[in-house]
N, C-alpha and C. Protein backbone atom coordinates (compact mmCIF):
# COMPACT_ATOMS: atom_id res chain seq x y z
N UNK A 1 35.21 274.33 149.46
CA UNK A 1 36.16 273.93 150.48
C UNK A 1 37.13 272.86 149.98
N UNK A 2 36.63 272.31 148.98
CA UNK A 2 37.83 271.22 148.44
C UNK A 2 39.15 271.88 148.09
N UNK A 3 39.01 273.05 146.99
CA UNK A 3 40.09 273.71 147.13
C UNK A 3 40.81 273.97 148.51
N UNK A 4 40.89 273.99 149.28
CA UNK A 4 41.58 274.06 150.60
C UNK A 4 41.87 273.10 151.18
N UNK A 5 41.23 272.05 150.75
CA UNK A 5 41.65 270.45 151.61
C UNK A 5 42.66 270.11 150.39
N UNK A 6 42.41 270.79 149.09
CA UNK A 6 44.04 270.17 147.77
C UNK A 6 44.97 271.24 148.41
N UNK A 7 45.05 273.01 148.94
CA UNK A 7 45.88 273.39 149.03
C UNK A 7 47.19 272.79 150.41
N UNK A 8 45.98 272.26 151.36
CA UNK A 8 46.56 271.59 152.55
C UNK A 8 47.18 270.55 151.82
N UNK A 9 46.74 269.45 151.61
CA UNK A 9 47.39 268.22 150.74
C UNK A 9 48.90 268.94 149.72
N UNK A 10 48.41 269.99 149.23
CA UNK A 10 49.63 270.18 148.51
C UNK A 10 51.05 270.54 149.52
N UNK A 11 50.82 270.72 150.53
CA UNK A 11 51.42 271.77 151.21
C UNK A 11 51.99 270.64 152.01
N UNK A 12 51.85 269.49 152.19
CA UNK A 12 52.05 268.34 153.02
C UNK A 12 53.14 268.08 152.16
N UNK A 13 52.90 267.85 150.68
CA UNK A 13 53.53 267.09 149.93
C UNK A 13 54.31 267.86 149.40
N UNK A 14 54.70 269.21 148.93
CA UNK A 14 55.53 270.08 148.97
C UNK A 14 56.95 270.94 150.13
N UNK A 15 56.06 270.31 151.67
CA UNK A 15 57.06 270.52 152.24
C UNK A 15 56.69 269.28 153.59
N UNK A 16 58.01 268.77 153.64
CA UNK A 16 57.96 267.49 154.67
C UNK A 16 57.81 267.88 156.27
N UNK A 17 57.94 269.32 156.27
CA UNK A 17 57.50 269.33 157.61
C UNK A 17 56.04 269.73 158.04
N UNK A 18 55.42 270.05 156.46
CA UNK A 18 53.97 269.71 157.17
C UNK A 18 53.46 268.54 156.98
N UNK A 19 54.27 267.21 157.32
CA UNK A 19 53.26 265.94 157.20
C UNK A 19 52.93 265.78 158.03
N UNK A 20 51.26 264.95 158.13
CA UNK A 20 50.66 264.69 159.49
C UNK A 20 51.01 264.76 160.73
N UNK A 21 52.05 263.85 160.75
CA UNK A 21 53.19 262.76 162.09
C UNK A 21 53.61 264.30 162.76
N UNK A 22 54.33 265.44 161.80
CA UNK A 22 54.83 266.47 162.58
C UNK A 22 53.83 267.58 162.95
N UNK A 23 52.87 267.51 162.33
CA UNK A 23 51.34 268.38 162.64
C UNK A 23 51.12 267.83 163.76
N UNK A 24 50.81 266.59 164.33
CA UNK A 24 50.23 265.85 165.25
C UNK A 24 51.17 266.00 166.71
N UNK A 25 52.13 266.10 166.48
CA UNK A 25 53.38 265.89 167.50
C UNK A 25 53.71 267.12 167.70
N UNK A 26 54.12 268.30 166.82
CA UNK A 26 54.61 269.28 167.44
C UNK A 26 54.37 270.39 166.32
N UNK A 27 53.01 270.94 166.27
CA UNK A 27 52.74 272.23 165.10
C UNK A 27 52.91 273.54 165.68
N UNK A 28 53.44 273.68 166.55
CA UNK A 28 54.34 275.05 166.81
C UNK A 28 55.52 274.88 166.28
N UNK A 29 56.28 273.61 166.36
CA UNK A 29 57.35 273.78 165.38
C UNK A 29 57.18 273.73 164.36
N UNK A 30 56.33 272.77 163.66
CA UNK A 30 56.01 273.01 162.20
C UNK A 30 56.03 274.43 161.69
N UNK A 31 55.31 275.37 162.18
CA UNK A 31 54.39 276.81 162.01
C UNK A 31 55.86 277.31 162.07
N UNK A 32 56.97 277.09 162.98
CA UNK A 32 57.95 278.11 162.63
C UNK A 32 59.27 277.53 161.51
N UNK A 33 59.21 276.37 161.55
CA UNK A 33 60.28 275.81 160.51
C UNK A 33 59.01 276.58 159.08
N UNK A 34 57.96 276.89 159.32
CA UNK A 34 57.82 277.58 157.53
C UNK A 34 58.20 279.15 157.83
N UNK A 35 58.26 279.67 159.07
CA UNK A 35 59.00 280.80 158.94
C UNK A 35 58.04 282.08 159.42
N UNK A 36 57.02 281.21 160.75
CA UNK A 36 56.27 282.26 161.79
C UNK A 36 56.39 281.67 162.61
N UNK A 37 56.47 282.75 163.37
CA UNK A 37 56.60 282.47 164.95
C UNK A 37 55.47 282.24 165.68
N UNK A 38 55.39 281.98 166.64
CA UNK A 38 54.63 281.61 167.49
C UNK A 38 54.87 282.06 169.46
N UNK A 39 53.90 282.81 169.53
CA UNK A 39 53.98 283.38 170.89
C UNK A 39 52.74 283.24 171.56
N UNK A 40 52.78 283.47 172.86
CA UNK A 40 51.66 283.01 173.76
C UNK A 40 51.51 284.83 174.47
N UNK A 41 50.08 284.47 174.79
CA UNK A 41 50.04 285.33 175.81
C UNK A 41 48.71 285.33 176.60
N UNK A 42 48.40 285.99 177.62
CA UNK A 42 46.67 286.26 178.24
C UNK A 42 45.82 286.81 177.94
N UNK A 43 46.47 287.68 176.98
CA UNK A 43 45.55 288.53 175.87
C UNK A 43 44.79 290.01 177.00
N UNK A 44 45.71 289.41 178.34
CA UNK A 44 45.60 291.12 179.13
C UNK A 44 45.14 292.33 178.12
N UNK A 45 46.05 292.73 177.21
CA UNK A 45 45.55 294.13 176.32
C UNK A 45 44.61 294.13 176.01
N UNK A 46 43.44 292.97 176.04
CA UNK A 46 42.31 293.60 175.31
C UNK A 46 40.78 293.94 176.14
N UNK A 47 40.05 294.43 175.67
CA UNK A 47 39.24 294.62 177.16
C UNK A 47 38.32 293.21 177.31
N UNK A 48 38.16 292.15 176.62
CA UNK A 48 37.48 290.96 176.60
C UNK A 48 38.61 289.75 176.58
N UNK A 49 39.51 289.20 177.03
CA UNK A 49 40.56 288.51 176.93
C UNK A 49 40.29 287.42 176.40
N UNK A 50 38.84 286.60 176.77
CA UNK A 50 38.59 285.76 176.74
C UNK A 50 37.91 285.21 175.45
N UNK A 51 37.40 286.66 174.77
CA UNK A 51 37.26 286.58 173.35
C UNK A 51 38.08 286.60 172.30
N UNK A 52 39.28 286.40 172.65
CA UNK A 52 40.44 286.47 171.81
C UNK A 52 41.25 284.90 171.81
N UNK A 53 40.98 284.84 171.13
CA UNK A 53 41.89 282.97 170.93
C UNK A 53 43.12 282.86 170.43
N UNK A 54 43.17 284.48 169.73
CA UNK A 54 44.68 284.65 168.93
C UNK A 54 44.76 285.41 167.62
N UNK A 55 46.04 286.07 167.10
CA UNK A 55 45.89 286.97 166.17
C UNK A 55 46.84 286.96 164.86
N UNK A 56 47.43 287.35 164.41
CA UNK A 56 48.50 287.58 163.59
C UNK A 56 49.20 288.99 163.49
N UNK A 57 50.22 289.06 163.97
CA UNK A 57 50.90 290.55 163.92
C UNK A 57 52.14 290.46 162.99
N UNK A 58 52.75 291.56 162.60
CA UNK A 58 53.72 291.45 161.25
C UNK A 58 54.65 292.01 162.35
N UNK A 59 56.31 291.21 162.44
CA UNK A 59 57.27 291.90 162.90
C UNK A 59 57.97 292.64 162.75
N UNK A 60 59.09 293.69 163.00
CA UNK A 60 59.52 294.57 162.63
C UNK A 60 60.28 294.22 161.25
N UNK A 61 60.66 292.96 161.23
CA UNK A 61 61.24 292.76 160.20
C UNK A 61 60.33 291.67 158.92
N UNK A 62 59.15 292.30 159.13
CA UNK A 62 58.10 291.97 158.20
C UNK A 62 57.23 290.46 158.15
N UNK A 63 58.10 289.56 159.56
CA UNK A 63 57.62 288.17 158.79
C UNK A 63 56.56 288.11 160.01
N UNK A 64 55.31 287.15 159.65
CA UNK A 64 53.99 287.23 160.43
C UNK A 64 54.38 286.36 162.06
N UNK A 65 53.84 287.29 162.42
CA UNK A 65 53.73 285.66 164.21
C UNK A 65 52.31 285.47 164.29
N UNK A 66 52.17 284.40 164.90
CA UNK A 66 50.89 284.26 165.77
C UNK A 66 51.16 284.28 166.98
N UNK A 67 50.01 285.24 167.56
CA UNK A 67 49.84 285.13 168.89
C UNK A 67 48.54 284.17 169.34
N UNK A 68 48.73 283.69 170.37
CA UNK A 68 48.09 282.47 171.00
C UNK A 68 47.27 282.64 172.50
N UNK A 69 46.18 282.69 172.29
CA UNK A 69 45.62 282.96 173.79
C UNK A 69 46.29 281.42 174.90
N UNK A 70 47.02 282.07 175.94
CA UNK A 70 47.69 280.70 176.66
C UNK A 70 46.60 280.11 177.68
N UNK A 71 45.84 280.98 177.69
CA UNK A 71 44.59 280.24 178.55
C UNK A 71 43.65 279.35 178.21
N UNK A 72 43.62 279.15 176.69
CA UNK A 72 42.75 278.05 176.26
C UNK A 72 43.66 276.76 176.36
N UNK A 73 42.74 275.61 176.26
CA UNK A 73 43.02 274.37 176.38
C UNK A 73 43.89 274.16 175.16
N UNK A 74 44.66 273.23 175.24
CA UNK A 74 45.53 272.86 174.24
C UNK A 74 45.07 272.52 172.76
N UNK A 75 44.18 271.86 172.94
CA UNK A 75 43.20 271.72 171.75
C UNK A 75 42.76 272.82 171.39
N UNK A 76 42.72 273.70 171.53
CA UNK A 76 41.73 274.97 171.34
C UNK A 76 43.09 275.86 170.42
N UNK A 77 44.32 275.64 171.19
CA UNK A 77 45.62 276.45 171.36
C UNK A 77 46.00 276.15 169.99
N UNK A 78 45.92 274.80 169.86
CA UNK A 78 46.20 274.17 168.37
C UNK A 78 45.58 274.91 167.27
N UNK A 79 44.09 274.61 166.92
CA UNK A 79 43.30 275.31 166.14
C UNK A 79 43.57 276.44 166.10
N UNK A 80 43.65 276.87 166.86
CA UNK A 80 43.90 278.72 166.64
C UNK A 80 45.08 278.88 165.89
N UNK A 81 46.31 278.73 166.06
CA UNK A 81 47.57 278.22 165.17
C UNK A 81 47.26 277.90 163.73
N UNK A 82 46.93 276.52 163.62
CA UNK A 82 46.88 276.23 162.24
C UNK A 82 45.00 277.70 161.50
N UNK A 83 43.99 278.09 162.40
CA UNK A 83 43.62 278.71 161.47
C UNK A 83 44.28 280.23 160.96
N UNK A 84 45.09 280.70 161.88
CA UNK A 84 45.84 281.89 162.28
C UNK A 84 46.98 281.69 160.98
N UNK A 85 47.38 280.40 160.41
CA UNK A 85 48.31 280.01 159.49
C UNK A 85 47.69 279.93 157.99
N UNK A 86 46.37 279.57 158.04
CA UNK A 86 45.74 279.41 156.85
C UNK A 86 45.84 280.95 156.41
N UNK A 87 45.01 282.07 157.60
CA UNK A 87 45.02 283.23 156.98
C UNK A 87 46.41 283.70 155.91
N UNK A 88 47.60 283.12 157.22
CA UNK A 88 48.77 283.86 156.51
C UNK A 88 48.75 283.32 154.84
N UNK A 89 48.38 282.31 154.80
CA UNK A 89 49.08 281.14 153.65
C UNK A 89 47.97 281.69 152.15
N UNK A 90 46.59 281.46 152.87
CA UNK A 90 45.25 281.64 151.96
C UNK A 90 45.20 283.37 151.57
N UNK A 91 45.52 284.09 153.05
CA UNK A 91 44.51 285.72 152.74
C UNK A 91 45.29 286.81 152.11
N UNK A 92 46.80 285.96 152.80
CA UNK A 92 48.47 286.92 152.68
C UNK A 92 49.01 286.58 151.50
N UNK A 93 49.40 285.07 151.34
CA UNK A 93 50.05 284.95 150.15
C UNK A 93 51.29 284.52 150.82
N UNK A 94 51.61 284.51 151.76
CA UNK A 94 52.74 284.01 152.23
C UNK A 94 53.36 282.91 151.90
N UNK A 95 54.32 282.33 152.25
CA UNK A 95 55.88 283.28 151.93
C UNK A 95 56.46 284.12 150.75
N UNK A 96 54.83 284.05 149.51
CA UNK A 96 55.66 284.48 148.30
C UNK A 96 55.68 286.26 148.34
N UNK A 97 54.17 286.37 149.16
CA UNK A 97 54.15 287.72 149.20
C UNK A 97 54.85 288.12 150.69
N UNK A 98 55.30 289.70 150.55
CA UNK A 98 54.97 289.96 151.89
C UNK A 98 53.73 290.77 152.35
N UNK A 99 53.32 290.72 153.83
CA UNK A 99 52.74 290.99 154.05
C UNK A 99 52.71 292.39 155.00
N UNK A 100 51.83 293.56 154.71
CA UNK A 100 52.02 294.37 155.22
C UNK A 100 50.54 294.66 156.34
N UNK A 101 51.27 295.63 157.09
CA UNK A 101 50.67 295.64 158.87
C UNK A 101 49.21 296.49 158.37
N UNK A 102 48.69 297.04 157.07
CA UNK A 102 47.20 297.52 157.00
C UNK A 102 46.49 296.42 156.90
N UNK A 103 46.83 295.32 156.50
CA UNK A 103 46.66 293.89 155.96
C UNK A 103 45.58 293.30 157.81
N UNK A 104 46.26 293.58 158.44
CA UNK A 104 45.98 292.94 159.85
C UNK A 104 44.76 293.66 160.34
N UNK A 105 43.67 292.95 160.98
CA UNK A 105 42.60 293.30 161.83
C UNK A 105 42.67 291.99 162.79
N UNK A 106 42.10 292.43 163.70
CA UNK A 106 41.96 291.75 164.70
C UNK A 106 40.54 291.66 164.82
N UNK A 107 39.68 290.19 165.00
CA UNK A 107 38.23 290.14 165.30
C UNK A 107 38.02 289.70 166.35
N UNK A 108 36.84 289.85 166.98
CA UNK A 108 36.79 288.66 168.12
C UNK A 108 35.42 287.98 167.69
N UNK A 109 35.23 286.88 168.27
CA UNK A 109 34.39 286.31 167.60
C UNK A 109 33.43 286.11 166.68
N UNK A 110 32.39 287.35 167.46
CA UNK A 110 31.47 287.43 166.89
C UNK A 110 31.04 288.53 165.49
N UNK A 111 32.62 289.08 165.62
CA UNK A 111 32.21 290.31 164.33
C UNK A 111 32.58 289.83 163.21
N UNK A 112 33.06 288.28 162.82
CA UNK A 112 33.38 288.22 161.27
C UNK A 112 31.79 287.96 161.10
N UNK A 113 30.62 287.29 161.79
CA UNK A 113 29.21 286.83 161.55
C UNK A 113 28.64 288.34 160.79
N UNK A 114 28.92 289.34 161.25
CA UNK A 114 28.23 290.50 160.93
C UNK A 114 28.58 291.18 159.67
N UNK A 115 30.00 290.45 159.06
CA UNK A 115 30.51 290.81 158.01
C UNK A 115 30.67 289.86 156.47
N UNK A 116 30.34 289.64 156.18
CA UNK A 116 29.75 288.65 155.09
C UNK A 116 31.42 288.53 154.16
N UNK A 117 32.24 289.08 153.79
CA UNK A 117 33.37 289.03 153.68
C UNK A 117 34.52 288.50 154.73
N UNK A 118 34.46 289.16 155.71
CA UNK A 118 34.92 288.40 156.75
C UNK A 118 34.69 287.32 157.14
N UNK A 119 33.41 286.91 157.36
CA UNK A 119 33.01 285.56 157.12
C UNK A 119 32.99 284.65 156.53
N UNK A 120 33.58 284.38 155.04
CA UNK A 120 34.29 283.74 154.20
C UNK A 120 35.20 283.32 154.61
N UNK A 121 36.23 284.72 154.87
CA UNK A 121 37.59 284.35 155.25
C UNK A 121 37.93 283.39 156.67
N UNK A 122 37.03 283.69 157.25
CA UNK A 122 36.97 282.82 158.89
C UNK A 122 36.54 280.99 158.24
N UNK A 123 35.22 281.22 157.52
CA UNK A 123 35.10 279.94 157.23
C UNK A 123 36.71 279.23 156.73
N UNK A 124 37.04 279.65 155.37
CA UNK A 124 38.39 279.29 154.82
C UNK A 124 39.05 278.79 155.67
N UNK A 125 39.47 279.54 156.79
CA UNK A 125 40.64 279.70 157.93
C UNK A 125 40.17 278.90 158.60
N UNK A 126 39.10 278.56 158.82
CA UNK A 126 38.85 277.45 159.78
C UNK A 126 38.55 276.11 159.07
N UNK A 127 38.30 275.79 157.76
CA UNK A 127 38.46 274.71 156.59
C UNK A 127 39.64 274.34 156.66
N UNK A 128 40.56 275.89 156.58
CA UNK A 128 42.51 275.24 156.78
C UNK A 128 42.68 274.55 157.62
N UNK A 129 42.75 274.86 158.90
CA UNK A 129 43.01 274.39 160.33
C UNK A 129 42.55 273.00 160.41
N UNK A 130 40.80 272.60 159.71
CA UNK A 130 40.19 271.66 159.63
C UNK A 130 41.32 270.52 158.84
N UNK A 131 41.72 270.78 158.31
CA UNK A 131 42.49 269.90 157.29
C UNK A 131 44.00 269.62 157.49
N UNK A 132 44.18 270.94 158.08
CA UNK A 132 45.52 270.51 158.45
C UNK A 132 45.88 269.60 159.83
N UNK A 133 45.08 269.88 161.17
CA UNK A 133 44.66 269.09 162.06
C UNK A 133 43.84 267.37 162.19
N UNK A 134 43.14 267.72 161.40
CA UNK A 134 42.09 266.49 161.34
C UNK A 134 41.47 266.21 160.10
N UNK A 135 42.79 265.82 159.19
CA UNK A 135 42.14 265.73 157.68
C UNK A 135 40.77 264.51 157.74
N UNK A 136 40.09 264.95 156.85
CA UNK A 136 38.59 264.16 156.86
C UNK A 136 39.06 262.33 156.00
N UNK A 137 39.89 262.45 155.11
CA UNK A 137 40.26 261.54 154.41
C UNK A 137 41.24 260.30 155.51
N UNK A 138 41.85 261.55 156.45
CA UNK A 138 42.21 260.23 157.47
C UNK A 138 41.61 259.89 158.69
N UNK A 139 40.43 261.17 159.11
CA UNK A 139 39.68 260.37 159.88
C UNK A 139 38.28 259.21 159.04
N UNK A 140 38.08 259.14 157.73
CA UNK A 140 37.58 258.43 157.01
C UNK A 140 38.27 256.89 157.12
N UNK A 141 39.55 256.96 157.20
CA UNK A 141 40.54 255.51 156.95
C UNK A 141 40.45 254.97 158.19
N UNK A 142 40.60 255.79 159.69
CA UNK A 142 40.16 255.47 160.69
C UNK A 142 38.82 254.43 161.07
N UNK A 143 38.14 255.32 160.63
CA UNK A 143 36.34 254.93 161.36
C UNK A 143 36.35 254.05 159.95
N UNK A 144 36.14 252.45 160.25
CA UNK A 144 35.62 251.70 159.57
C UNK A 144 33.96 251.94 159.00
N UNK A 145 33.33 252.10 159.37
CA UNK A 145 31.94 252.14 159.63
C UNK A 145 31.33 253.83 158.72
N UNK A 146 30.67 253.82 158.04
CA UNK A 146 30.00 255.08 157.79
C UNK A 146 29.42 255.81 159.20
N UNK A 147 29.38 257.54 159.05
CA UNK A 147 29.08 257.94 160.40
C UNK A 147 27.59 257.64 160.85
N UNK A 148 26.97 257.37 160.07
CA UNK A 148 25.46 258.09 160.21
C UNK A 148 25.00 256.42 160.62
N UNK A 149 25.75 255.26 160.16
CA UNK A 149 25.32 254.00 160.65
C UNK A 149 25.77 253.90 162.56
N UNK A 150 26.28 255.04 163.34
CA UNK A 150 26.88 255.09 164.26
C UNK A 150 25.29 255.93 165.17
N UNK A 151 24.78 254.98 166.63
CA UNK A 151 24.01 255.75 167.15
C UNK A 151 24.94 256.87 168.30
N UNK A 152 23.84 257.72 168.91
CA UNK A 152 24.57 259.03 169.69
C UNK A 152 25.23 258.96 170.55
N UNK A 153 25.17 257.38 171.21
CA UNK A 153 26.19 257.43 172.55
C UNK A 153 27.60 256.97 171.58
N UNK A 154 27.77 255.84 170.88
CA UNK A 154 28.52 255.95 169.90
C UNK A 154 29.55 257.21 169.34
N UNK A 155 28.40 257.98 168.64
CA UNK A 155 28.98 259.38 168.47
C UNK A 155 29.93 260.07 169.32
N UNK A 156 29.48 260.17 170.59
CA UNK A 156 29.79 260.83 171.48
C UNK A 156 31.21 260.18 171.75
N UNK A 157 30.89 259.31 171.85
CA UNK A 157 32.24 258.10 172.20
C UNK A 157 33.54 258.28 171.15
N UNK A 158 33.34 258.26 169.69
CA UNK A 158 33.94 258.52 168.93
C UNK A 158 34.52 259.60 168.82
N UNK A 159 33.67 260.59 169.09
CA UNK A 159 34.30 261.92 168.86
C UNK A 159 35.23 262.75 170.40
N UNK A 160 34.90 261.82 171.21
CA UNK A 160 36.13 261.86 172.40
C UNK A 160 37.39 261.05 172.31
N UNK A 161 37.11 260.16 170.88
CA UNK A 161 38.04 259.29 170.81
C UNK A 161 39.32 260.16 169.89
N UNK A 162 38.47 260.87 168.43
CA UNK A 162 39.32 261.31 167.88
C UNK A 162 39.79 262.72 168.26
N UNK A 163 38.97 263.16 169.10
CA UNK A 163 39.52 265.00 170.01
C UNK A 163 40.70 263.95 170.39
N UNK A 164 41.25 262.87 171.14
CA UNK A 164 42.31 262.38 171.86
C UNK A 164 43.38 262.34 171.27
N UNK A 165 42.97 261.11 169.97
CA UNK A 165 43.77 260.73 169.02
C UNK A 165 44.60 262.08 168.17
N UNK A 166 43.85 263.05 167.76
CA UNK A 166 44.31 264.06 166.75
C UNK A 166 44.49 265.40 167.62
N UNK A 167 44.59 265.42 169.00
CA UNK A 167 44.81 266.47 170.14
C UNK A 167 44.65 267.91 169.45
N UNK A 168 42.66 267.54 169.48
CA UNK A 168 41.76 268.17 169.18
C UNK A 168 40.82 268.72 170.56
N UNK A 169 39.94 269.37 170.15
CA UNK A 169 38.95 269.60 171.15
C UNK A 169 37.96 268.77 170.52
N UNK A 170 37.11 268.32 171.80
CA UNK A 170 35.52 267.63 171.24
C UNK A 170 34.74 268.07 170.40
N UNK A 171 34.56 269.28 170.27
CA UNK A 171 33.58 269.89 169.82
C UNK A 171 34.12 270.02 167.90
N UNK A 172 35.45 270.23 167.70
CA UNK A 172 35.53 270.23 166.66
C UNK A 172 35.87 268.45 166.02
N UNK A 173 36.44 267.70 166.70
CA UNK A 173 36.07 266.35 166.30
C UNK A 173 34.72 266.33 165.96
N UNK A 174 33.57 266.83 166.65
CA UNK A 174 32.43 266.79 166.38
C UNK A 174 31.86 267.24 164.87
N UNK A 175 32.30 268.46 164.86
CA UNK A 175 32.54 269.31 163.30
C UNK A 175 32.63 268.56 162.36
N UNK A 176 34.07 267.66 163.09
CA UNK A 176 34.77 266.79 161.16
C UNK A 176 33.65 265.71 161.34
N UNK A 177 33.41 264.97 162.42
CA UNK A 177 32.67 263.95 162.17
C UNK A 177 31.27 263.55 161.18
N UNK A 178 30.73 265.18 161.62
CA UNK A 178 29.33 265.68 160.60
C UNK A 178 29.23 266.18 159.41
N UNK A 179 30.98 266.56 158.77
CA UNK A 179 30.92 266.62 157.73
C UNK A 179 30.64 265.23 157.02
N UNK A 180 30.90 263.92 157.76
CA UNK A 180 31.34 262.19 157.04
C UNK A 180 29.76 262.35 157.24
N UNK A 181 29.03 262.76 157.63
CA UNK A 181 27.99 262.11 157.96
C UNK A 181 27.13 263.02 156.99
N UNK A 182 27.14 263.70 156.14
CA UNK A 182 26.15 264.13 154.91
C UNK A 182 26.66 263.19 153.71
């Protein structure tokens, strides 16, 4: 996974509109100043709506969008974005390659677990998102304190602090927090 926390880092420092400040403030614009779009929807078409958080489709004129389930919480809305971006960046090759529409599957949750390849790629994609949202090195500069010297109400406290701060969900503040803590 380090490789992916240097490709994020590189990608900050290679292009100024993915630095933190504009990740944090407004990564739907970020996501389209690199040249995908970004669309919302209820995810009506599918027969589980609610298992769908979001996808990647290729437009007629070849360049990727993400689609965005609009019913999740904003935090949720986020993540899905930046991991929906890793795919393009990590699985596609994007912007150097293009990407073509056999390229695209759509999962819902639970079927990358059943696929041991797919499941790589989800981890990755969700390492991206991890890094590009809530790099570990700056929630490290943050939290004075090592995690594991922190008891559970603490925890809890913290990790509602940085879901706030990095307009995250709890649960994945929770995620980054337990990586500081091995």
């Amino acid at each position: 996974m380090e490789r992916i926390r240097t490709l994020v880092n590189e990608l900050r420092v290679n292009d100024e509109n993915f630095a933190f400040e504009h990740v944090l403030n407004n990564l739907e614009d970020v996501i389209e100043k690199f040249g995908v779009k970004v669309f919302y929807s209820d995810m009506s078409g599918f027969p589980n709506p609610r298992k769908v958080s979001g996808y990647t489709r290729i437009a007629e004129n070849g360049q990727p969008e993400i689609v965005v389930n609009a019913k999740e919480p904003e935090g949720r809305r986020r993540f899905t974005m930046a991991h929906e971006l890793g795919h393009i960046i990590m699985h596609w090759g994007y912007p150097e390659s293009k990407i073509s529409k056999d390229q695209m599957t759509i999962l819902y949750r639970q079927d990358s677990y059943y696929n041991h390849d797919l499941y790589e790629y989800e981890k990755e994609a969700n390492e991206f998102a991890a890094q590009l949202l809530a790099p570990i090195d700056v929630i490290e500069r943050v939290i004075v304190e090592p995690v594991s010297s922190f008891e559970e109400d603490q925890l809890d406290f913290l990790s509602s602090r940085i879901a706030e701060s990095f307009n995250i969900t709890k649960s994945f503040a929770n995620v980054q927090l337990e990586k500081l803590r091995a």
